[in-house]
Protein backbone atom coordinates (compact mmCIF):
# COMPACT_ATOMS: atom_id res chain seq x y z
CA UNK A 1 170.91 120.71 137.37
CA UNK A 2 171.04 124.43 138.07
CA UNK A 3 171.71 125.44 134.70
CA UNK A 4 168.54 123.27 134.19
CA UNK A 5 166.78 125.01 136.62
CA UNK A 6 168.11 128.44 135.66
CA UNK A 7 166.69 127.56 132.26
CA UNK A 8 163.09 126.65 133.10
CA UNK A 9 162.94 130.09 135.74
CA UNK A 10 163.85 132.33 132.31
CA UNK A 11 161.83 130.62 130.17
CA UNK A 12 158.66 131.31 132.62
CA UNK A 13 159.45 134.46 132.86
CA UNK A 14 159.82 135.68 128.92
CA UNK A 15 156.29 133.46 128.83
CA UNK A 16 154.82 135.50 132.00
CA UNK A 17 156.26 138.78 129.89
CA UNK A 18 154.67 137.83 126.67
CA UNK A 19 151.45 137.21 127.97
CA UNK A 20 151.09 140.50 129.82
CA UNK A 21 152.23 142.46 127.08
CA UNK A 22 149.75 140.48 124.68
CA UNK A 23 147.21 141.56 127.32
CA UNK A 24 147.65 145.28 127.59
CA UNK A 25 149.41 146.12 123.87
CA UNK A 26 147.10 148.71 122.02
CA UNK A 27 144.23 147.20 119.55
CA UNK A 28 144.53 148.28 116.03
CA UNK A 29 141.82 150.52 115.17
CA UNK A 30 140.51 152.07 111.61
CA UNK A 31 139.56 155.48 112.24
CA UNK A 32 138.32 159.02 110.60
CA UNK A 33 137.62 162.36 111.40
CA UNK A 34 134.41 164.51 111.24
CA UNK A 35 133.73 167.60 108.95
CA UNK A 36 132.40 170.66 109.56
CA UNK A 37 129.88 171.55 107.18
CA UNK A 38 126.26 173.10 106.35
CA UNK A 39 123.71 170.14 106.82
CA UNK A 40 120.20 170.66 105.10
CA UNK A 41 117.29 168.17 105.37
CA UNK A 42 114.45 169.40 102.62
CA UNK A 43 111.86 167.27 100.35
CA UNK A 44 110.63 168.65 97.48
CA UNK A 45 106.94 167.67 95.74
CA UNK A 46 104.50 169.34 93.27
CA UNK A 47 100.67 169.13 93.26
CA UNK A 48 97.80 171.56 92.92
CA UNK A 49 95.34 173.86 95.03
CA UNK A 50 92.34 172.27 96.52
CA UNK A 51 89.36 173.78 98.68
CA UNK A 52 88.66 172.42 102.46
CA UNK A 53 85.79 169.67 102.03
CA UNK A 54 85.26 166.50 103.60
CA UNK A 55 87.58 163.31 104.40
CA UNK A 56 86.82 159.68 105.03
CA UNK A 57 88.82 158.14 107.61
CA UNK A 58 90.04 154.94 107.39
CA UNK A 59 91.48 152.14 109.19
CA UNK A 60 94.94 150.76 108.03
CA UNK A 61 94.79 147.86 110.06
CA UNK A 62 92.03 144.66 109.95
CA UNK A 63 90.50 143.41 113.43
CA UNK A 64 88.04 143.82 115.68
CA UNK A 65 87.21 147.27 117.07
CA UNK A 66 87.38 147.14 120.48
CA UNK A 67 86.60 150.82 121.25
CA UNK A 68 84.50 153.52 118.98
CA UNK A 69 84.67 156.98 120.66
CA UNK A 70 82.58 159.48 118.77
CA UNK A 71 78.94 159.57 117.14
CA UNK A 72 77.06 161.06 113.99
CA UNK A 73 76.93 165.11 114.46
CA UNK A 74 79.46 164.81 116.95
CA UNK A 75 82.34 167.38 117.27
CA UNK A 76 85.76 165.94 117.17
CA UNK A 77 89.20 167.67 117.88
CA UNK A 78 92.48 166.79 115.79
CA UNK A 79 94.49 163.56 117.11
CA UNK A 80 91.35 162.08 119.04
CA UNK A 81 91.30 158.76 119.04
CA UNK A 82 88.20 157.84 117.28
CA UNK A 83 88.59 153.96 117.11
CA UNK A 84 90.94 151.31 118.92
CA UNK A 85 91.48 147.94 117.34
CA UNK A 86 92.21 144.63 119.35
CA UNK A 87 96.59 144.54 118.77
CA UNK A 88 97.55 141.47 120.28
CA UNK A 89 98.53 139.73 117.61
CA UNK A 90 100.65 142.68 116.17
CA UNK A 91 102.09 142.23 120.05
CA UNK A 92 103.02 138.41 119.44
CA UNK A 93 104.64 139.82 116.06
CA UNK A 94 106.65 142.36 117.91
CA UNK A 95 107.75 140.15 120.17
CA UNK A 96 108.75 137.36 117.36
CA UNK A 97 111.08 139.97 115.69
CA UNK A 98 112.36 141.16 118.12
CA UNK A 99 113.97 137.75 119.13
CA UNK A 100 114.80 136.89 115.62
CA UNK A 101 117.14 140.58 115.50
CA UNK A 102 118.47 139.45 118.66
CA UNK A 103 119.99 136.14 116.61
CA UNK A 104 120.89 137.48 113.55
CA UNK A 105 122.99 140.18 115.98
CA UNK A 106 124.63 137.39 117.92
CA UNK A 107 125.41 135.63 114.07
CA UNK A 108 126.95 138.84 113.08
CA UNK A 109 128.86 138.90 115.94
CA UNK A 110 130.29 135.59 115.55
CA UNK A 111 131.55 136.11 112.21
CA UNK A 112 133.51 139.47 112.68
CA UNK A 113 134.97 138.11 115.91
CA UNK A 114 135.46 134.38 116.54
CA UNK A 115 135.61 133.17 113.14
CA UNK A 116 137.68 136.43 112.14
CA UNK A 117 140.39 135.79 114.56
CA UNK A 118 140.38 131.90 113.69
CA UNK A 119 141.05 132.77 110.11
CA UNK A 120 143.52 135.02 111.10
CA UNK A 121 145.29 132.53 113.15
CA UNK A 122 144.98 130.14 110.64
CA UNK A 123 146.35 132.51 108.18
CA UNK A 124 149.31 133.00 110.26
CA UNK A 125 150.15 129.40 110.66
CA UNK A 126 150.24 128.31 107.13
CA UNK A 127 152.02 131.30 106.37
CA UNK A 128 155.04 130.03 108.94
CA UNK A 129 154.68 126.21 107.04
CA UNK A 130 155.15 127.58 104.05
CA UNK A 131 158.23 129.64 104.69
CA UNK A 132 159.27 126.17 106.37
CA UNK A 133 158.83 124.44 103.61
CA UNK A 134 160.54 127.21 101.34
CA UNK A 135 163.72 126.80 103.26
CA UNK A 136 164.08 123.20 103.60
CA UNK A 137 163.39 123.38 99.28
CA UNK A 138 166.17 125.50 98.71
CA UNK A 139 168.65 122.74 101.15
CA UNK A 140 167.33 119.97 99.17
CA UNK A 141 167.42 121.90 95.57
CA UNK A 142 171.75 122.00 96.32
CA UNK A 143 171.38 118.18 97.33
CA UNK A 144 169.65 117.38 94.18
CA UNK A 145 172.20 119.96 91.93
CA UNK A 146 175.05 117.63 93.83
CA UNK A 147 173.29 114.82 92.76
CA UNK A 148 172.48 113.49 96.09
CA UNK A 149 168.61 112.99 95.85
CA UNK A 150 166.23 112.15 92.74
CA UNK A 151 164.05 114.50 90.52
CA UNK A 152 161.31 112.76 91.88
CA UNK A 153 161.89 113.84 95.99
CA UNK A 154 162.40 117.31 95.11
CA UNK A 155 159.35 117.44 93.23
CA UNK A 156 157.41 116.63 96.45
CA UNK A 157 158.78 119.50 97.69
CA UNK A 158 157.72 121.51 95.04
CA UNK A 159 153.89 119.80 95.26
CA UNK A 160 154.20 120.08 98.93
CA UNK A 161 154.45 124.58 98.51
CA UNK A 162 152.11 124.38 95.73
CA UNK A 163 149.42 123.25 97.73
CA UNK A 164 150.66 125.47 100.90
CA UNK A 165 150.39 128.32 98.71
CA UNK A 166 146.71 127.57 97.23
CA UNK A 167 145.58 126.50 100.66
CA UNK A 168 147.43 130.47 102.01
CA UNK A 169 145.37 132.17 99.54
CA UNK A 170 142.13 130.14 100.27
CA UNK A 171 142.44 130.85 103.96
CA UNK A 172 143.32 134.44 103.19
CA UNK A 173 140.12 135.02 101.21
CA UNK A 174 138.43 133.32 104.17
CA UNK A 175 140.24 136.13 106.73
CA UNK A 176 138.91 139.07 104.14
CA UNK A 177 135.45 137.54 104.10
CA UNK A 178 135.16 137.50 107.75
CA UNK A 179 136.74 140.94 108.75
CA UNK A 180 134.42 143.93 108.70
CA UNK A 181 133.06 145.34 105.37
CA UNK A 182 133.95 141.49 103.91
CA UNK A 183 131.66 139.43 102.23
CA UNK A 184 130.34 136.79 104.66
CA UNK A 185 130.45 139.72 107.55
CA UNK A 186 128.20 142.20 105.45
CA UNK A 187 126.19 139.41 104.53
CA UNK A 188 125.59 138.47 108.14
CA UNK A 189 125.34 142.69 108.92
CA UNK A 190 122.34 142.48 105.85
CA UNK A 191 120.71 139.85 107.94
CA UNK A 192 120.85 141.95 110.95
CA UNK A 193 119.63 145.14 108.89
CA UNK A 194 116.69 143.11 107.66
CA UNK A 195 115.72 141.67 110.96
CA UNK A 196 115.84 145.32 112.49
CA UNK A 197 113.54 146.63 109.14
CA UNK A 198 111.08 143.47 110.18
CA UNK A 199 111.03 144.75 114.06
CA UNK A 200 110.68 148.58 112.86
CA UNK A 201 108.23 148.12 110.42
CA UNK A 202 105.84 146.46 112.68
CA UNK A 203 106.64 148.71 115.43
CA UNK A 204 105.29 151.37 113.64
CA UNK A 205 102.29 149.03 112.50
CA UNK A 206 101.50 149.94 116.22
CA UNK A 207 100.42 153.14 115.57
CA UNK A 208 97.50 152.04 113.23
CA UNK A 209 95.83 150.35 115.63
CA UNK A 210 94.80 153.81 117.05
CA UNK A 211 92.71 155.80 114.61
CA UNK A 212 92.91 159.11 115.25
CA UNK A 213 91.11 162.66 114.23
CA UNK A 214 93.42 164.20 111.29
CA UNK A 215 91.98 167.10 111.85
CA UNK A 216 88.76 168.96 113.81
CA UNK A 217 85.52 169.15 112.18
CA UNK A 218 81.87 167.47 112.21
CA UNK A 219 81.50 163.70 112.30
CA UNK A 220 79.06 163.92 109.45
CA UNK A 221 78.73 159.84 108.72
CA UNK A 222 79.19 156.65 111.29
CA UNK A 223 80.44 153.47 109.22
CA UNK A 224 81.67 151.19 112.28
CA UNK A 225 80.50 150.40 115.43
CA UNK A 226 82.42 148.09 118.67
CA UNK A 227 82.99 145.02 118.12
CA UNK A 228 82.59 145.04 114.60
CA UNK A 229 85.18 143.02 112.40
CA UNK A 230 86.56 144.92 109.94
CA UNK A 231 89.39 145.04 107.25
CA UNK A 232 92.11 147.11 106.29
CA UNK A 233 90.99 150.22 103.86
CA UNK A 234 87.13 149.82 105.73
CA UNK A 235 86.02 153.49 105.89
CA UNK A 236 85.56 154.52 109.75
CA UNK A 237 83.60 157.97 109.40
CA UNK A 238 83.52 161.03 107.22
CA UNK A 239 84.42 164.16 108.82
CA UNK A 240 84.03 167.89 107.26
CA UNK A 241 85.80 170.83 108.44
CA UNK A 242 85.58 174.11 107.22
CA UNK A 243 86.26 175.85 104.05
CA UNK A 244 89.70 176.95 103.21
CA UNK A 245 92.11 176.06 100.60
CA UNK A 246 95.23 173.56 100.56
CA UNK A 247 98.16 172.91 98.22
CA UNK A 248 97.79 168.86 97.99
CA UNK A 249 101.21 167.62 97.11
CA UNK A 250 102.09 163.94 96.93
CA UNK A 251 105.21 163.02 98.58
CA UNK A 252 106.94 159.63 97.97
CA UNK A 253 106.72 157.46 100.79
CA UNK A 254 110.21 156.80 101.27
CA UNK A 255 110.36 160.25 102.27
CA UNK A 256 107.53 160.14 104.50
CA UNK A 257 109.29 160.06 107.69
CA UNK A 258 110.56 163.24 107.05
CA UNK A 259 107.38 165.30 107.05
CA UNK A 260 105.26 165.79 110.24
CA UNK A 261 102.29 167.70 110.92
CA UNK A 262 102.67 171.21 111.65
CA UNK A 263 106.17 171.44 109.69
CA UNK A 264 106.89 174.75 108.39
CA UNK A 265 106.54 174.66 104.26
CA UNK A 266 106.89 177.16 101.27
CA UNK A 267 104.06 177.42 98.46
CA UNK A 268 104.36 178.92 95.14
CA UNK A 269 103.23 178.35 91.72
CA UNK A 270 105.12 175.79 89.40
CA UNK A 271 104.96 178.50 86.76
CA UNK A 272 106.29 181.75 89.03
CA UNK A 273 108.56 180.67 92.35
CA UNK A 274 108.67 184.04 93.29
CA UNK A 275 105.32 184.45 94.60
CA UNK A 276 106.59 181.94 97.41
CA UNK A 277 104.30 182.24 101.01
CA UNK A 278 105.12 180.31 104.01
CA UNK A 279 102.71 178.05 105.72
CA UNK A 280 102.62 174.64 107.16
CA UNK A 281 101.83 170.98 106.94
CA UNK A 282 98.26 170.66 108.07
CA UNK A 283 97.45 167.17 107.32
CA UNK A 284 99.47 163.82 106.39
CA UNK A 285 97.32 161.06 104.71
CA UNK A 286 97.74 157.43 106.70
CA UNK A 287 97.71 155.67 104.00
CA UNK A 288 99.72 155.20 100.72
CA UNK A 289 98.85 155.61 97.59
CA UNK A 290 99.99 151.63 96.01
CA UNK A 291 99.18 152.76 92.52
CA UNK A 292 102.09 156.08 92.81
CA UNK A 293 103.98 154.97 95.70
CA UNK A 294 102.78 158.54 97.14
CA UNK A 295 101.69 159.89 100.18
CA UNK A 296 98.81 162.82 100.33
CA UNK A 297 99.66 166.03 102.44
CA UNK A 298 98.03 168.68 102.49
CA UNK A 299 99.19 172.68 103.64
CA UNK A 300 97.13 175.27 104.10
CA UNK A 301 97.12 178.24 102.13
CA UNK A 302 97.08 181.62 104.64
CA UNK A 303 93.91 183.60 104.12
CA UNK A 304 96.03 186.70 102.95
CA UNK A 305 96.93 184.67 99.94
CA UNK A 306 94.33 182.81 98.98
CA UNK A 307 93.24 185.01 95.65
CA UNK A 308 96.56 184.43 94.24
CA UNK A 309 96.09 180.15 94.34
CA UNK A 310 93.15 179.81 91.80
CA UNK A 311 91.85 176.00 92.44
CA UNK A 312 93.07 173.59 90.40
CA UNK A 313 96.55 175.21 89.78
CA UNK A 314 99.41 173.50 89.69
CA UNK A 315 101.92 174.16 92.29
CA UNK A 316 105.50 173.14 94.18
CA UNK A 317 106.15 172.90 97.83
CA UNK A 318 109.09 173.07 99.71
CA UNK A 319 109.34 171.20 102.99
CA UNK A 320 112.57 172.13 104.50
CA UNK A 321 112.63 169.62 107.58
CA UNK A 322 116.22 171.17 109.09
CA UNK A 323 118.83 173.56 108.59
CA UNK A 324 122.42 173.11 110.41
CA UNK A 325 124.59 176.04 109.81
CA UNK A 326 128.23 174.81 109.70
CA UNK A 327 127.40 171.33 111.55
CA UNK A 328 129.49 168.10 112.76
CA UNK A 329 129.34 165.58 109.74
CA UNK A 330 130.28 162.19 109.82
CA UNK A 331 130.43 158.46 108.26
CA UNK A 332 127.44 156.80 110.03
CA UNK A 333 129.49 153.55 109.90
CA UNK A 334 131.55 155.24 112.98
CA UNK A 335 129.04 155.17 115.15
CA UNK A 336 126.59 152.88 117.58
CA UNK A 337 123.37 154.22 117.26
CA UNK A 338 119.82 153.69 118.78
CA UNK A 339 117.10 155.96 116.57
CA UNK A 340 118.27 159.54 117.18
CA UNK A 341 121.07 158.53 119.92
CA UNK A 342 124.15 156.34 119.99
CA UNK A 343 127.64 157.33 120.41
CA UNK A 344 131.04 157.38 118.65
CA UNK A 345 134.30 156.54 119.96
CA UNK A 346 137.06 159.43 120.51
CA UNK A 347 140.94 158.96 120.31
CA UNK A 348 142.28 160.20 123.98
CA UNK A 349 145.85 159.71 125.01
CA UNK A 350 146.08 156.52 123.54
CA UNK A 351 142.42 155.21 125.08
CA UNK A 352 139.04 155.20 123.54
CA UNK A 353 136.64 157.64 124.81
CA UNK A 354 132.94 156.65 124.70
CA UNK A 355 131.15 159.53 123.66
CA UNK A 356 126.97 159.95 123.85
CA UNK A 357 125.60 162.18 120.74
CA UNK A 358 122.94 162.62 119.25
CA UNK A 359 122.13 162.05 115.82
CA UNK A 360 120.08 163.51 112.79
CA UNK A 361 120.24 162.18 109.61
CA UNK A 362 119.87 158.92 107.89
CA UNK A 363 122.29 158.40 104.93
CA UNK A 364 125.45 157.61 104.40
CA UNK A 365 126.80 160.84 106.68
CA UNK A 366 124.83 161.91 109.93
CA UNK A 367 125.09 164.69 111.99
CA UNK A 368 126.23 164.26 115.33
CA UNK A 369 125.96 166.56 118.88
CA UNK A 370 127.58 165.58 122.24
CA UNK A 371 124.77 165.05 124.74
CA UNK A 372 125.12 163.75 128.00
CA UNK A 373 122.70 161.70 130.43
CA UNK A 374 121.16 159.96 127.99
CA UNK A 375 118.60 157.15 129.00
CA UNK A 376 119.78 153.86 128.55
CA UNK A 377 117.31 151.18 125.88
CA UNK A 378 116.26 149.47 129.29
CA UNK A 379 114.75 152.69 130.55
CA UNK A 380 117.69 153.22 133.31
CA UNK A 381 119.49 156.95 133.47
CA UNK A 382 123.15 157.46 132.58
CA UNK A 383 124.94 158.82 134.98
CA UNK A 384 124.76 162.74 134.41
CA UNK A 385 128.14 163.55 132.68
CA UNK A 386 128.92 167.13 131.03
CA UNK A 387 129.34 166.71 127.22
CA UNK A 388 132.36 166.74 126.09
CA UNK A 389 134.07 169.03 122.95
CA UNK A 390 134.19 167.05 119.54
CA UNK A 391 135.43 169.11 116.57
CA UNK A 392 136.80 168.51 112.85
CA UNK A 393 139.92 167.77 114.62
CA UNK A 394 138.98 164.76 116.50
CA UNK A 395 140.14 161.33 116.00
CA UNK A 396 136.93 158.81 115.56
CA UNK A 397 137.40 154.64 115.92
CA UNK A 398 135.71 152.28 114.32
CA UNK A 399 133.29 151.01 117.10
CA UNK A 400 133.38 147.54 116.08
CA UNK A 401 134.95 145.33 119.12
CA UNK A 402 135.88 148.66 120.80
CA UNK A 403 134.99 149.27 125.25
CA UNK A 404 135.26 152.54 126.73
CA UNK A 405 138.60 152.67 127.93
CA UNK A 406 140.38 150.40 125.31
CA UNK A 407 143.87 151.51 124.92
CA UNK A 408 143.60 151.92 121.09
CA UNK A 409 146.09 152.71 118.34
CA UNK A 410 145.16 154.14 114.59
CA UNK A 411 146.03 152.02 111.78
CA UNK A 412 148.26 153.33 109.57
CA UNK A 413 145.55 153.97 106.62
CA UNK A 414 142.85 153.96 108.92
CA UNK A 415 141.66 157.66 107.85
CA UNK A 416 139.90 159.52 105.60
């Protein structure tokens, strides 16, 4: 009976050790290091010289216009709003996407963790069956060389690892699918990126509810009036400023966000780059051009310069939107981000470090800066915390499943 008992106590107690370890042994974690590197952000477009006229503004939204804020003959200063349109329903839109990201998040989620480690166990079991069943073959194969069992018994045993095997390598595939950068997970993560495109793209549908002044000048015709209905493309008012000349240049639109009024550009002639001036973006056009996929932007040509930009000539602009002397460069996949802010886990004494930084860039590799007291997406302040050193030399996690504080290990071909 005491032997009995003795038994039970030790048994407890190896169960009572391999559940604590279980619960505070390292996770596994794929990892990489930044670079240190020059990091440029330019576009590049052609187009010709133009002289200062007239523009019609447009609307780039349909409704009803709730507000109209200026008259015929009226003087009007850049960015006044000139016209307001009724935006609830782009409201009720907002609000519909932004619940249908929240899903495809939590389906994401689902895959790369519950059904992940299901696989995984599953993976593991049939793994221990078949060995099993590998062992008890090879007692059975000497029974059946002695003579003591029939052909037909040891083929069973033979049918029964067949099928083990297929159904290993089934389940495996499953695992793969399921872990991150597998097929069902980055089909679920192409869900996700699709639902946030939805909720971004009519974000910024916001702004075009708000018709503003793109530049000052002379309101010099009145189209609309409040409370008129009107559609998308209907021409608001024509506004003249005064004469100068522009290089028009038409920028593809997927590089739109990358050029903002008053953005330092370079000028010269397609036919002689070394008569290069300096100037700036002066105006962005609101609306794209569907025929060229282009946007129009327009940048003023200094005074001192004009006589060497004849109208009509054909020239090439250079809008450098950043320069980063020797700058932090990493894979974006590293990182949680939020817009320009997120942060990146760091490899310290054996935990993870959550680290705020900010982030410019939108490819493949970003460039990252320790920041601290960020604001948190629900409006509430961080706690003010000083930033802390990253370098070439430190030791990023994958994010995925990760908590500040993790204790954390690097798989062995985790790195770049």
């Amino acid at each position: 009976m005491k032997r009995k008992t003795v038994i039970i106590i030790a048994g407890l107690a190896l169960a009572v050790s391999a559940a604590a370890y279980m619960a505070t042994r390292p996770e596994k974690a794929a990892w990489t290091t930044p670079v240190r590197q020059d990091y440029v952000q330019s576009v590049l477009a052609s187009g010709e010289i133009a002289a200062d006229e007239s523009l019609t503004v447009i609307s780039e939204a349909a409704g009803k216009l709730t507000k109209v804020g200026f008259e015929e003959g009226g003087q009007i200063e850049a960015s006044n709003i000139m016209a307001e349109l009724d935006s609830q329903e782009l409201k009720n839109s907002i609000n519909e996407k932004t619940a249908a990201l929240s899903a495809a998040q939590s389906n994401y989620n689902a895959v790369v963790t519950t059904n992940y480690q299901v696989a995984v166990q599953e993976v593991n079991k049939l793994k221990k069956e078949l060995e099993i069943q590998k062992r008890d073959y090879e007692k059975n194969l000497a029974l059946f060389q002695a003579g003591a069992i029939s052909d037909s018994e040891l083929q069973k045993l033979k049918d029964a690892i067949s099928k083990l095997e297929t159904d290993l390598k089934a389940s495996e595939i499953r695992m793969k699918s399921y872990a991150p950068g597998g097929s069902e997970a980055a089909k679920q993560g192409a869900l996700v990126a699709q639902a946030r495109t939805n909720l971004e793209s009519s974000r910024s549908d916001a702004s075009k509810y708000s018709i503003k002044a793109p530049f000052s000048g002379v309101v010099v015709q009145k189209f609309v009036s409040e409370g008129q209905i009107i559609q998308s493309g209907a021409a608001i008012a024509e506004i003249a400023k005064s004469g100068k000349k522009y290089a028009e240049i038409k920028i593809d639109e997927k590089n739109a966000v990358y050029v903002k009024q008053g953005q330092p550009a370079y000028v010269y002639p397609s036919s002689n780059p070394d008569r290069k001036i300096k100037s700036q973006v002066s105006w962005i056009s609101p609306v794209v051009d569907r025929a060229s996929g282009t946007i129009l932007v327009k940048i003023e040509i200094p005074e001192s310069a004009a006589s060497d930009f004849l109208l009509s000539m054909t020239v090439t602009a250079e809008l450098v939107t950043a320069e980063f002397p020797q700058a932090l460069v990493v894979d974006a996949t590293y990182m949680a981000r939020d817009a320009d802010l997120g942060h990146v886990f760091v490899l310290d004494n054996g935990r993870a470090k959550q680290v705020y930084v900010k982030v410019t860039g939108e490819g493949a590799f970003v460039m990252i800066e320790p920041v601290s007291g960020l604001q948190a997406a629900a409006g509430e302040s961080q706690p003010e915390t000083e930033a802390p050193v990253l370098s070439e030399e430190s030791i990023l996690l994958y994010p995925e499943k990760l908590s500040d504080g993790d204790r954390v290990e690097k798989q062995e071909n985790g790195g770049n």
